[in-house]
Each structure stands twice: as structure tokens, then as C-alpha cells.
PDB file of N, CA and C in Angstrom:
ATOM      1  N   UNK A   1     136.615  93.618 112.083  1.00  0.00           N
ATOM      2  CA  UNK A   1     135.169  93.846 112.110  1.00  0.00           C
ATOM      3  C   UNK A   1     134.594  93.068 113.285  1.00  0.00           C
ATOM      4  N   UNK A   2     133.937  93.861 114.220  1.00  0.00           N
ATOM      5  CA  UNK A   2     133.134  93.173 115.333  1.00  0.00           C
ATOM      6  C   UNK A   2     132.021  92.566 114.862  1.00  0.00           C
ATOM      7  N   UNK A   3     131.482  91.354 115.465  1.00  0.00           N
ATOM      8  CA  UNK A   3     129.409  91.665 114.996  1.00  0.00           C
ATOM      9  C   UNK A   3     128.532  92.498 115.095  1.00  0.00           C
ATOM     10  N   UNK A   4     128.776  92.986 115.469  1.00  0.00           N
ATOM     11  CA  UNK A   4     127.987  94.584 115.145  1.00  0.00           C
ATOM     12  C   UNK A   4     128.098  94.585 113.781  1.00  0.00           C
ATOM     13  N   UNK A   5     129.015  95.332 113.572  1.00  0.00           N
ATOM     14  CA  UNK A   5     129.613  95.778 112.330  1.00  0.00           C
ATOM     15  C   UNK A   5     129.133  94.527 111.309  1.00  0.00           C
ATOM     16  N   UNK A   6     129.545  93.042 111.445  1.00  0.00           N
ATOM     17  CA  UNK A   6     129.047  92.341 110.457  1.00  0.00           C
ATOM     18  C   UNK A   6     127.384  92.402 110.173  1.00  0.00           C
ATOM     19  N   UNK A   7     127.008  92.291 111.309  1.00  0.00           N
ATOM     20  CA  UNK A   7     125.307  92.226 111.565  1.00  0.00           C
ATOM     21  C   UNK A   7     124.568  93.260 110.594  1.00  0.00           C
ATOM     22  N   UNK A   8     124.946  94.702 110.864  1.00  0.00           N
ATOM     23  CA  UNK A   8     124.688  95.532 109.671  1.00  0.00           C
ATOM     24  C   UNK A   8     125.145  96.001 108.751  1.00  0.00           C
ATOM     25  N   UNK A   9     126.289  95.420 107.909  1.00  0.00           N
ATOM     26  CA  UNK A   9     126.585  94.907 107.333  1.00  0.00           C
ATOM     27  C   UNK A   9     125.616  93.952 105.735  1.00  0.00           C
ATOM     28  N   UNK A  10     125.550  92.961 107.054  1.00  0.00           N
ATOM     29  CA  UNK A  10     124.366  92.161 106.273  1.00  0.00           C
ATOM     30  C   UNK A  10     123.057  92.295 105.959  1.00  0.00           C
ATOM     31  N   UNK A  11     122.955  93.479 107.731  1.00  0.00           N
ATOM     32  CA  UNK A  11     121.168  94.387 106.844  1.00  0.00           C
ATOM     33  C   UNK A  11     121.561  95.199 105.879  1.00  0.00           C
ATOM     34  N   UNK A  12     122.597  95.891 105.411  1.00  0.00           N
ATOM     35  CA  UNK A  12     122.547  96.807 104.721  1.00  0.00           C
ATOM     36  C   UNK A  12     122.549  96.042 103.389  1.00  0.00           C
ATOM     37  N   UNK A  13     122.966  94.996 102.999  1.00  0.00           N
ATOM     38  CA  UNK A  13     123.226  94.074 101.906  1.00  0.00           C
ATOM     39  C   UNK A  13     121.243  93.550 101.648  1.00  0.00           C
ATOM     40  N   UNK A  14     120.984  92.922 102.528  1.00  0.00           N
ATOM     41  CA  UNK A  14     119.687  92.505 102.292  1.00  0.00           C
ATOM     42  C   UNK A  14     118.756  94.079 101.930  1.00  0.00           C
ATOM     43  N   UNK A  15     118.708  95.049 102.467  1.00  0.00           N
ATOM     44  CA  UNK A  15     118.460  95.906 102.164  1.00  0.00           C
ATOM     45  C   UNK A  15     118.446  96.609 100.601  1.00  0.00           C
ATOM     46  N   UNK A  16     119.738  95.735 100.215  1.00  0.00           N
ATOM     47  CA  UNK A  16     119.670  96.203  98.719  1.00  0.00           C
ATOM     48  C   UNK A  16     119.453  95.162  97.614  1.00  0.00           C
ATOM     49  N   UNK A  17     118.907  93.955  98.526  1.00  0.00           N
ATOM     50  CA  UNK A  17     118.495  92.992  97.603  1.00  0.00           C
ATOM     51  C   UNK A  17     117.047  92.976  97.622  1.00  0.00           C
ATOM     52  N   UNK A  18     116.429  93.256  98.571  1.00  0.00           N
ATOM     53  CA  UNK A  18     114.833  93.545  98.406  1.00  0.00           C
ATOM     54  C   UNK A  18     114.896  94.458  97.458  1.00  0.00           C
ATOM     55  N   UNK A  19     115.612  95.751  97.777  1.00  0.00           N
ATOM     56  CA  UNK A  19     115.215  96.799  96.810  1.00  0.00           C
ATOM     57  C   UNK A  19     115.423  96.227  94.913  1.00  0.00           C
ATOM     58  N   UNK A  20     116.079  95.548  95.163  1.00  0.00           N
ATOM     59  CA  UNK A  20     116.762  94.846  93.486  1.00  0.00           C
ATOM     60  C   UNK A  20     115.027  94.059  92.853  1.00  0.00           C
ATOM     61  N   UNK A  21     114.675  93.715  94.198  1.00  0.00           N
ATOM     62  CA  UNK A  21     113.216  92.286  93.658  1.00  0.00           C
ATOM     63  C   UNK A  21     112.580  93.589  93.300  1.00  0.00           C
ATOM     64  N   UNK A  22     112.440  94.721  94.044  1.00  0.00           N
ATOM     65  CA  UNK A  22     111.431  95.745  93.968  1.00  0.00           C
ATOM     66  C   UNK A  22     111.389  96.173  92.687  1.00  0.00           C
ATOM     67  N   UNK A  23     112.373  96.591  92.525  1.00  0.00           N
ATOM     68  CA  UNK A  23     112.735  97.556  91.082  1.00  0.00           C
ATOM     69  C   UNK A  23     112.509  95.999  90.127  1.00  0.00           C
ATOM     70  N   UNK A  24     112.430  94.832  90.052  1.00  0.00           N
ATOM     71  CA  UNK A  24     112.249  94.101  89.024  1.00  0.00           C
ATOM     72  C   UNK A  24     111.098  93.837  88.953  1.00  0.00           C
ATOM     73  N   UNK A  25     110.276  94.168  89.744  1.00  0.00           N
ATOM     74  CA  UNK A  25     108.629  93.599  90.162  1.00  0.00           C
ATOM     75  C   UNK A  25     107.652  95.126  89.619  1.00  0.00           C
ATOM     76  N   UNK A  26     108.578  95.927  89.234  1.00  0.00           N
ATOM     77  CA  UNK A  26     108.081  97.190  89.316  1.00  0.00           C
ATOM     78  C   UNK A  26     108.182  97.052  87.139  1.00  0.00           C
ATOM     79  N   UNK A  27     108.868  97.096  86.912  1.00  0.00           N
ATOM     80  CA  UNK A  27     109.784  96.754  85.451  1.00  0.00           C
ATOM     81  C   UNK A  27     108.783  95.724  84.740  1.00  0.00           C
ATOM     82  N   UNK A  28     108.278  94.255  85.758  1.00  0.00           N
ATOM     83  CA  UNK A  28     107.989  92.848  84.357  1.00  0.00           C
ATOM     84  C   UNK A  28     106.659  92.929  85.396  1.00  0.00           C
ATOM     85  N   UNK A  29     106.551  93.031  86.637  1.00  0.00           N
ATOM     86  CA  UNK A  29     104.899  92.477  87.073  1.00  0.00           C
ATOM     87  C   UNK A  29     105.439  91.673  88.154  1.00  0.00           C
ATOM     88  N   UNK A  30     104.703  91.956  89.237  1.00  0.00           N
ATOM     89  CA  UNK A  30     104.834  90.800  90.550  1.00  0.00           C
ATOM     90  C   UNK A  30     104.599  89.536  89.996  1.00  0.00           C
ATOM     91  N   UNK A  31     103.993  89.120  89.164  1.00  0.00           N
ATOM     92  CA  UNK A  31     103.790  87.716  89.040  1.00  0.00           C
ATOM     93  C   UNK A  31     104.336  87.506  87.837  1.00  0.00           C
ATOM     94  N   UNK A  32     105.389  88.038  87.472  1.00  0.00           N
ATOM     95  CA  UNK A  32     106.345  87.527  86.850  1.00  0.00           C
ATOM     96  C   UNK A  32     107.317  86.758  86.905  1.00  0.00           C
ATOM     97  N   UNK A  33     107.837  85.540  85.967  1.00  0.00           N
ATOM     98  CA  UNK A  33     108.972  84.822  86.902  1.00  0.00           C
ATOM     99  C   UNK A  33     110.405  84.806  85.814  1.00  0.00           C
ATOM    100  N   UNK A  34     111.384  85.378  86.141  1.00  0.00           N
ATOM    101  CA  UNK A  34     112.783  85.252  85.037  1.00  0.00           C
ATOM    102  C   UNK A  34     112.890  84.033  84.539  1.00  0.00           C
ATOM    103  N   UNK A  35     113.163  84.144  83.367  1.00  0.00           N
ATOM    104  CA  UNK A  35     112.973  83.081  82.287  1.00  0.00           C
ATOM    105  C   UNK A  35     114.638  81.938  83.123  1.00  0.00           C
ATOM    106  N   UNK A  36     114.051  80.767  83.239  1.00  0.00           N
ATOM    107  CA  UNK A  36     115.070  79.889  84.111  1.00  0.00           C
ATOM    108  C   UNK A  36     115.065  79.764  85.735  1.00  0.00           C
ATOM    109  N   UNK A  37     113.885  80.355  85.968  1.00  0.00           N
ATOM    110  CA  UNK A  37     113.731  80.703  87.534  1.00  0.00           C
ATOM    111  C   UNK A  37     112.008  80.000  88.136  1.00  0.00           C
ATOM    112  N   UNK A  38     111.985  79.204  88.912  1.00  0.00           N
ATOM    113  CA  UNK A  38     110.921  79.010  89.175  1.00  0.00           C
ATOM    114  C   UNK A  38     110.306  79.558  90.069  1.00  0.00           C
ATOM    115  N   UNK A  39     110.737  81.059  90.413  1.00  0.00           N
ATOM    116  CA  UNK A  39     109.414  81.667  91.179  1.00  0.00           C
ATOM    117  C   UNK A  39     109.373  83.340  91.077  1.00  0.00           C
ATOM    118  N   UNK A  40     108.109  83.563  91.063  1.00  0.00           N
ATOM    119  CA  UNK A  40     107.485  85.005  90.783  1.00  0.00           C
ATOM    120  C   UNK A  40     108.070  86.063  91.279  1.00  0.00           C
ATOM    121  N   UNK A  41     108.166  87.213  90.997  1.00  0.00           N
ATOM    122  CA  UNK A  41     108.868  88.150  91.246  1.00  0.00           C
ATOM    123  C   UNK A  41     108.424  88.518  92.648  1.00  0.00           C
ATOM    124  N   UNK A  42     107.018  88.253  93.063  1.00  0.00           N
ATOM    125  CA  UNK A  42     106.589  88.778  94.031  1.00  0.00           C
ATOM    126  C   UNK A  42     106.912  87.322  94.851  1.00  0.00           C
ATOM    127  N   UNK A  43     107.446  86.467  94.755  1.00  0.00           N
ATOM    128  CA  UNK A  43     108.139  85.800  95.858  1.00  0.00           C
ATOM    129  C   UNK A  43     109.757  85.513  96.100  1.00  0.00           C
ATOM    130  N   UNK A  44     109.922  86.015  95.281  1.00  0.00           N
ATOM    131  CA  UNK A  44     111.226  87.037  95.195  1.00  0.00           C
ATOM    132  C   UNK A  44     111.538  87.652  96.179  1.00  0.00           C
ATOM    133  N   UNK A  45     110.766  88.811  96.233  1.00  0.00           N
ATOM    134  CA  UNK A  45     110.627  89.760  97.336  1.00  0.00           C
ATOM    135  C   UNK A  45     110.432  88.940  98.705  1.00  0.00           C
ATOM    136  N   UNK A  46     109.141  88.362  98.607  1.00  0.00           N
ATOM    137  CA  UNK A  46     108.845  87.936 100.073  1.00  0.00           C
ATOM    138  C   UNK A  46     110.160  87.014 100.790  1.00  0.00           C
ATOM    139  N   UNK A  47     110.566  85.817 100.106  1.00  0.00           N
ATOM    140  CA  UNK A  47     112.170  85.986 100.348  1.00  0.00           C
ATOM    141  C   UNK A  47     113.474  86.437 100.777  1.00  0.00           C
ATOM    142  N   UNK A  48     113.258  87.550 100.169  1.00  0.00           N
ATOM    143  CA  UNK A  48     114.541  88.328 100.270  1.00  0.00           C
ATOM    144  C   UNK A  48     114.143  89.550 101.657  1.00  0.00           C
ATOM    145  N   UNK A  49     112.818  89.552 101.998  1.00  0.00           N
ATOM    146  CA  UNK A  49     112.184  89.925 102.787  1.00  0.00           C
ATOM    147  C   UNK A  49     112.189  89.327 104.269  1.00  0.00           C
ATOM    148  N   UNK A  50     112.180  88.017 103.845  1.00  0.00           N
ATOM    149  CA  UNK A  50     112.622  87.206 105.118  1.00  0.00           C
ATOM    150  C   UNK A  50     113.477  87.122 105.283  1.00  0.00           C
ATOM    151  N   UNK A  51     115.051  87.038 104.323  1.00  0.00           N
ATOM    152  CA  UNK A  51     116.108  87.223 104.814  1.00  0.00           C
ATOM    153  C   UNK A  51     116.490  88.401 105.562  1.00  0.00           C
ATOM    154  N   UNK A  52     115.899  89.766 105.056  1.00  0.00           N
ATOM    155  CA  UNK A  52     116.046  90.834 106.247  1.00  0.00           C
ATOM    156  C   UNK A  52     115.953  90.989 107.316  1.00  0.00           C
ATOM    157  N   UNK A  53     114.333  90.336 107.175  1.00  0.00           N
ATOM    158  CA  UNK A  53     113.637  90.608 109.319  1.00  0.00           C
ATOM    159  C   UNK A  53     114.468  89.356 109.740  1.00  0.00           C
ATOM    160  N   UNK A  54     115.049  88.504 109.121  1.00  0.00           N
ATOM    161  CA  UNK A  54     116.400  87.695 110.184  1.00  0.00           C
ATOM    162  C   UNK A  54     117.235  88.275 110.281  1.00  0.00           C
ATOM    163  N   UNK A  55     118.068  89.080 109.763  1.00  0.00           N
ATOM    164  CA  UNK A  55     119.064  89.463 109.932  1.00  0.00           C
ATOM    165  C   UNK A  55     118.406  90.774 111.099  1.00  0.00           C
ATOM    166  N   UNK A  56     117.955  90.960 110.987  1.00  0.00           N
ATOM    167  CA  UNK A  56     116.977  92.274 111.633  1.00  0.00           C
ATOM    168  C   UNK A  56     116.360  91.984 113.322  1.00  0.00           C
ATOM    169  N   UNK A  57     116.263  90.820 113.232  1.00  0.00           N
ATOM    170  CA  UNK A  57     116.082  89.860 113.857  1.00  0.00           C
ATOM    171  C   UNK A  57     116.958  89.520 115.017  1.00  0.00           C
ATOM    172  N   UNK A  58     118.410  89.183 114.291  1.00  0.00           N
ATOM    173  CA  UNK A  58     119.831  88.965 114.991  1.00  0.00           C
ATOM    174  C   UNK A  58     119.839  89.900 115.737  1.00  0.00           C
ATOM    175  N   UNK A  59     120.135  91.047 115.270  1.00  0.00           N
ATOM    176  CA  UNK A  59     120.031  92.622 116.043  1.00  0.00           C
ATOM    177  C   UNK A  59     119.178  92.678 117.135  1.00  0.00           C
ATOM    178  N   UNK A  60     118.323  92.703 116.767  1.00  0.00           N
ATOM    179  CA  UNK A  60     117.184  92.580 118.045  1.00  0.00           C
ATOM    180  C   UNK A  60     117.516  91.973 119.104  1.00  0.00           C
ATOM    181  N   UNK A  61     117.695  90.093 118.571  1.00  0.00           N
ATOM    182  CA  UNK A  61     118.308  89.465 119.749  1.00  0.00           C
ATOM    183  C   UNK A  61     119.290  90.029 120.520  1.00  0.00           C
ATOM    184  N   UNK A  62     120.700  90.858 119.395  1.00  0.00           N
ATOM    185  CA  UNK A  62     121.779  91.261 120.160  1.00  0.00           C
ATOM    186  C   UNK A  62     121.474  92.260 121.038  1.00  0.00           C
ATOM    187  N   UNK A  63     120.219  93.001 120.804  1.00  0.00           N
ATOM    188  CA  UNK A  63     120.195  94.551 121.754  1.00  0.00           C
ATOM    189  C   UNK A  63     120.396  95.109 121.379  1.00  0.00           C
ATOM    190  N   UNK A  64     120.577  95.113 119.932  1.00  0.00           N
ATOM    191  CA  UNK A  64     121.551  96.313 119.024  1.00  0.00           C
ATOM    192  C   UNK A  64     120.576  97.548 119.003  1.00  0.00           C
ATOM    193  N   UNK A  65     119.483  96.758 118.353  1.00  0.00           N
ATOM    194  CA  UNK A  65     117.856  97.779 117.473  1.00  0.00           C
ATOM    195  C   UNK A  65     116.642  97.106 118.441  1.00  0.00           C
ATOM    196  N   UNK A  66     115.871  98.563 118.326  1.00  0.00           N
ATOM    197  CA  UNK A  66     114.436  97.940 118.614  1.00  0.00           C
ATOM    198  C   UNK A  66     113.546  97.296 118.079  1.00  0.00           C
ATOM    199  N   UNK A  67     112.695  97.104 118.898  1.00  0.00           N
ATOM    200  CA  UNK A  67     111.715  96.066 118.106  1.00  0.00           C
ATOM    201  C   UNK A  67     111.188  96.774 116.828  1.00  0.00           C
ATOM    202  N   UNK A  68     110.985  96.316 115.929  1.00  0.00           N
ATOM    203  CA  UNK A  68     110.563  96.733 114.885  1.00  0.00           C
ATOM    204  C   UNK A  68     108.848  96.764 114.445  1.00  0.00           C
ATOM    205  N   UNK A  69     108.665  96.081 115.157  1.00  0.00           N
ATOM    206  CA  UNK A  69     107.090  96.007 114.897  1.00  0.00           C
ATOM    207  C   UNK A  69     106.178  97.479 115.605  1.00  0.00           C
ATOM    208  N   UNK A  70     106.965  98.231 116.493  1.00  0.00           N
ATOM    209  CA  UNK A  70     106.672  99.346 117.459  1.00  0.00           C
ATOM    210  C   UNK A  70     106.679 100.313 115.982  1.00  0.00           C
ATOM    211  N   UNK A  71     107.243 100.187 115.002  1.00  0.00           N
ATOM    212  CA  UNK A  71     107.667 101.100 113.711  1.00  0.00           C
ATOM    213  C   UNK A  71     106.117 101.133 112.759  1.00  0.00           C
ATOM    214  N   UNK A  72     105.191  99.974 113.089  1.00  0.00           N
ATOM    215  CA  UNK A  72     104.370  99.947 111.752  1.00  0.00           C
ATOM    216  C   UNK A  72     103.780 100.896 111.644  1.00  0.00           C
ATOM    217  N   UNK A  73     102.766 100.849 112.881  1.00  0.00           N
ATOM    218  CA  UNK A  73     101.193 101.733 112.610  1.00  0.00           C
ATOM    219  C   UNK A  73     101.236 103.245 112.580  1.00  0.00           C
ATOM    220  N   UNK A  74     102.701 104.084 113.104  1.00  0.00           N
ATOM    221  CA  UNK A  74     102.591 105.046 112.417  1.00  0.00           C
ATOM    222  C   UNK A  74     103.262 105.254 110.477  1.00  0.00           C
ATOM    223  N   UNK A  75     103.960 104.469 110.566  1.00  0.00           N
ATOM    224  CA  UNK A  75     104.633 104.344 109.156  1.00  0.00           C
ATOM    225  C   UNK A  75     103.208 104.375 107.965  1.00  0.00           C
ATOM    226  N   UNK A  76     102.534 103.037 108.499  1.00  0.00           N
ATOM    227  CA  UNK A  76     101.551 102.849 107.601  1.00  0.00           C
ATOM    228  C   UNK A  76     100.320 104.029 107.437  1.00  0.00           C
ATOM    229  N   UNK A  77     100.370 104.943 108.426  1.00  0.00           N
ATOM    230  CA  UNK A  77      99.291 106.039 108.206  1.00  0.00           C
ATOM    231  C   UNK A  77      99.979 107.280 107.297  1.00  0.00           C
ATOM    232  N   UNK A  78     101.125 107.095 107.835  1.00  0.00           N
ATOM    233  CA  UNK A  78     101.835 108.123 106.507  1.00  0.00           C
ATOM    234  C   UNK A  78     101.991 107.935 105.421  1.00  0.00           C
ATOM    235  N   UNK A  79     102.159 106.426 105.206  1.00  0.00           N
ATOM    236  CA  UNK A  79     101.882 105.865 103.429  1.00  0.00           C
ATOM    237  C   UNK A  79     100.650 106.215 103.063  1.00  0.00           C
ATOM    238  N   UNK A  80      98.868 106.116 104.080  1.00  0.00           N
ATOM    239  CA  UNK A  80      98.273 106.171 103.532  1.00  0.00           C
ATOM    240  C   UNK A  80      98.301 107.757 103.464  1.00  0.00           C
ATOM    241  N   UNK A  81      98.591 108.270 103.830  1.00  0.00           N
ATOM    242  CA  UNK A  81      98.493 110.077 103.802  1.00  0.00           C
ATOM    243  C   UNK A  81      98.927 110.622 102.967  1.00  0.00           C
ATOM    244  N   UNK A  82     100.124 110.017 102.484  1.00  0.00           N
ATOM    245  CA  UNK A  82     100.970 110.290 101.175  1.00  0.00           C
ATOM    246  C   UNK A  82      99.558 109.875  99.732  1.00  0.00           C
ATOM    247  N   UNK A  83      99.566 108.855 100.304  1.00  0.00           N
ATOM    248  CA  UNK A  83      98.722 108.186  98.546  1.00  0.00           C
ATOM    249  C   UNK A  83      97.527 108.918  98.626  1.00  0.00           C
ATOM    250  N   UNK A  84      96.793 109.643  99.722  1.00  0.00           N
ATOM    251  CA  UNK A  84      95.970 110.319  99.379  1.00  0.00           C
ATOM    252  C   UNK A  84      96.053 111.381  98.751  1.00  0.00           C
ATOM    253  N   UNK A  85      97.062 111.991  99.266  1.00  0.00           N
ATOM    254  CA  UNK A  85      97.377 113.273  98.721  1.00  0.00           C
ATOM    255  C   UNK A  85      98.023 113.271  96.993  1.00  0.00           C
ATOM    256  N   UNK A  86      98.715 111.919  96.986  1.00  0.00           N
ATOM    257  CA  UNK A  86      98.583 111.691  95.153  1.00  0.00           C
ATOM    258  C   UNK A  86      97.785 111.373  94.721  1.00  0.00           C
ATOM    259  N   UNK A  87      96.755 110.859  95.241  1.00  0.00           N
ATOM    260  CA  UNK A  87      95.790 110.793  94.211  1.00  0.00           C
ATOM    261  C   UNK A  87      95.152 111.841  93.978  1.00  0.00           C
ATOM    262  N   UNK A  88      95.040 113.094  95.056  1.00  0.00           N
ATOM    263  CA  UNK A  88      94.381 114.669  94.804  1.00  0.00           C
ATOM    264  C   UNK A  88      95.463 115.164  93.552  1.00  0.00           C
ATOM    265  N   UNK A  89      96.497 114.633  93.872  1.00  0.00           N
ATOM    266  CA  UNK A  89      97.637 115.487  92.577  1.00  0.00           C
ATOM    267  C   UNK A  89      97.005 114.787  91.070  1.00  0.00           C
ATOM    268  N   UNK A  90      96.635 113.836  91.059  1.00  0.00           N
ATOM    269  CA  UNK A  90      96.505 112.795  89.951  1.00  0.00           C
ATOM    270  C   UNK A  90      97.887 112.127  90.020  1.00  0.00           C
ATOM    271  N   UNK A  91      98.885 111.992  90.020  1.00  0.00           N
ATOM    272  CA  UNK A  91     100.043 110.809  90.096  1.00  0.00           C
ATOM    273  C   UNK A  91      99.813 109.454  90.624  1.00  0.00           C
ATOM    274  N   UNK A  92      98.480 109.249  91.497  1.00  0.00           N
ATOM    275  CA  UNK A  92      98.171 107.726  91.826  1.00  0.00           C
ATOM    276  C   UNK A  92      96.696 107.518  91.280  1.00  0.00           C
ATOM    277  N   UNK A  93      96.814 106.038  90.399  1.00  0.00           N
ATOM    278  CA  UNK A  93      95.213 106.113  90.355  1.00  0.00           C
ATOM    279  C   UNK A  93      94.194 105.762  91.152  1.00  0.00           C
ATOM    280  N   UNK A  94      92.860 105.777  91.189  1.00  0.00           N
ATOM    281  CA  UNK A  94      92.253 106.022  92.417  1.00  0.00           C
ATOM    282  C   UNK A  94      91.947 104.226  92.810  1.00  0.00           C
ATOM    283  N   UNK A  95      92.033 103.287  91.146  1.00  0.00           N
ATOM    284  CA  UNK A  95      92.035 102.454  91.791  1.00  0.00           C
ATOM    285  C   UNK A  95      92.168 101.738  93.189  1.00  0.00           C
ATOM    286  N   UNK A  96      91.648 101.227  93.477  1.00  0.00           N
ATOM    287  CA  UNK A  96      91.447 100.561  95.225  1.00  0.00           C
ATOM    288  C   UNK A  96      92.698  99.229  95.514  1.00  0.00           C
ATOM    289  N   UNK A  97      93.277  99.181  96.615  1.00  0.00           N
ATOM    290  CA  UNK A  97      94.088  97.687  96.669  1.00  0.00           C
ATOM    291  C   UNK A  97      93.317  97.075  97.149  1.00  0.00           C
ATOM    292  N   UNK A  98      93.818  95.861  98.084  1.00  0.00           N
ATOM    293  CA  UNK A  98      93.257  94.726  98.762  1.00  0.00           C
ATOM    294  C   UNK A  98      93.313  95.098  99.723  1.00  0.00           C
ATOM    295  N   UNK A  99      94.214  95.752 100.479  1.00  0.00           N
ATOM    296  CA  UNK A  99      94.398  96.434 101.487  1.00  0.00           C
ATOM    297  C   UNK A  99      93.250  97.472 102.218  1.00  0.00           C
ATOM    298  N   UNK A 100      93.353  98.497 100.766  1.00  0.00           N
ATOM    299  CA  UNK A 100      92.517  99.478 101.038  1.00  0.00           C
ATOM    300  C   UNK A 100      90.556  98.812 100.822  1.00  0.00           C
ATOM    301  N   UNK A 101      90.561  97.487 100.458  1.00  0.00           N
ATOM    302  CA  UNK A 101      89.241  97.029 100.155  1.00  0.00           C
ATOM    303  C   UNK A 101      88.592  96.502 101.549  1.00  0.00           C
ATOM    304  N   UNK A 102      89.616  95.719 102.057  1.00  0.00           N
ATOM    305  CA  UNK A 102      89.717  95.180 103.097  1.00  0.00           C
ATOM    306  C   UNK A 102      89.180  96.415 104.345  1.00  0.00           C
ATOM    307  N   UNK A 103      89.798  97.020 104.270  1.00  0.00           N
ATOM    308  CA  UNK A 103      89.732  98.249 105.427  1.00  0.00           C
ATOM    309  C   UNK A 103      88.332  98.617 105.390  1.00  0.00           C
ATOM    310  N   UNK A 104      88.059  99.090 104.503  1.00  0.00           N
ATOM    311  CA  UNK A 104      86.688  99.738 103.925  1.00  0.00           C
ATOM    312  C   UNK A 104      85.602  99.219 104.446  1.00  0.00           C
ATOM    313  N   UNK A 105      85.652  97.826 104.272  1.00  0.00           N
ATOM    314  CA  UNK A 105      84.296  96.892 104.156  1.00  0.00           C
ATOM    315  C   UNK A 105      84.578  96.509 105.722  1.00  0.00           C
ATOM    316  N   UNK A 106      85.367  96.468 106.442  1.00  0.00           N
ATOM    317  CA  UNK A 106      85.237  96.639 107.781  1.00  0.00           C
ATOM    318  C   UNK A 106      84.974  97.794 108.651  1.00  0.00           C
ATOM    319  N   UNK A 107      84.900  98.622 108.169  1.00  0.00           N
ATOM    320  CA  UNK A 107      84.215 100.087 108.684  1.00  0.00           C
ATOM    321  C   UNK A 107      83.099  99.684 109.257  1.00  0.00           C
ATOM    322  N   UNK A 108      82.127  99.197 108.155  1.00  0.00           N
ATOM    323  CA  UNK A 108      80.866  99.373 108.443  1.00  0.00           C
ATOM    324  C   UNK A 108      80.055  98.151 109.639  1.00  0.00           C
ATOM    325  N   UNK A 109      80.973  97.073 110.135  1.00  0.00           N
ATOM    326  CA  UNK A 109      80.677  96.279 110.829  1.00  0.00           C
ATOM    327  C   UNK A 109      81.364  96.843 112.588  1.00  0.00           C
ATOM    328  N   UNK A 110      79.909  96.539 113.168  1.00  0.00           N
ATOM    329  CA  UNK A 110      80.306  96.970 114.650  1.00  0.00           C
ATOM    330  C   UNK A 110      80.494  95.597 115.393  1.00  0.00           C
TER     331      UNK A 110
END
């Protein structure tokens, strides 16, 4: 195995340990914490989150992958495009996030 090969490797591993916090944060509540564990499910994630964009990170340094941050702002308009369109289905409720509160109330300031 070259580093390459180890490098993703190890994203593909972190990859399935975020997804593990996800699916448990999804199951008991982000601010849930496993009985014997001193921290919340939703820092769990953020964690296991940082172990990615390092490993993600490495890559980058190596030249492997691009920058990743070039990935957000269309990603994030298709999430919101998606959730609009569930909430026309009814499958999302219309409830508001922090996100989407945030956005809002800056509209109106020039």
C-alpha cells in the first residue's frame, strides 16, 4: 500500500465514523450523551468531523484532492432546494433552523 492508498483509506474510514455519530444523533438527540461517555452526540460528530477535514486535509497537502472549500456554496443551495421542495411534498416540517433564521433576518439589512 502506497500513501495514497493509506490516505484514503483513512478518509474512507472517517467517513464512516461521522456517518455512525450521524445515525446516533438521529436515533437519541444531538444533545444526547451515551450513558459512560462525557460528551454529546452532537460533539461526537463535530470530532469525528475534524478527524476527516485532517485526513482530508493530508490529501490536499499531498496534491491528491482539491480544495474542498471550492465544494460548499453550490452544495449548500442544493440542500436548500431539496428541503424546499420537501417541505411542498410535506416530508419536512416547515419549522425554521438557525441557519435558515439567520439568513432571513439578514435579508432585510442593506
Amino acid at each position: 500500500m502506497n500513501a495514497q492508498e493509506h490516505l484514503l483509506t483513512c478518509l474512507a474510514e472517517e467517513c464512516a465514523e461521522v456517518a455512525q455519530e450521524v445515525a446516533k444523533a438521529l436515533r437519541f438527540g444531538l444533545d444526547d450523551k451515551k450513558p459512560g461517555q462525557d460528551r454529546t452526540n452532537a460533539e461526537r460528530i463535530a470530532s469525528e468531523m475534524g478527524d476527516l477535514l485532517a485526513v482530508y486535509n493530508m490529501l490536499e497537502h499531498e496534491g491528491l484532492l482539491p480544495t474542498v472549500t471550492t465544494c460548499f456554496a453550490p452544495k449548500q443551495m442544493k440542500v436548500e432546494q431539496y428541503m424546499a421542495y420537501a417541505r411542498t411534498r410535506g416530508t419536512l416540517s416547515p419549522a425554521r433552523t438557525a441557519l435558515q433564521s439567520d439568513n432571513q433576518e439578514g435579508e432585510g439589512r442593506g
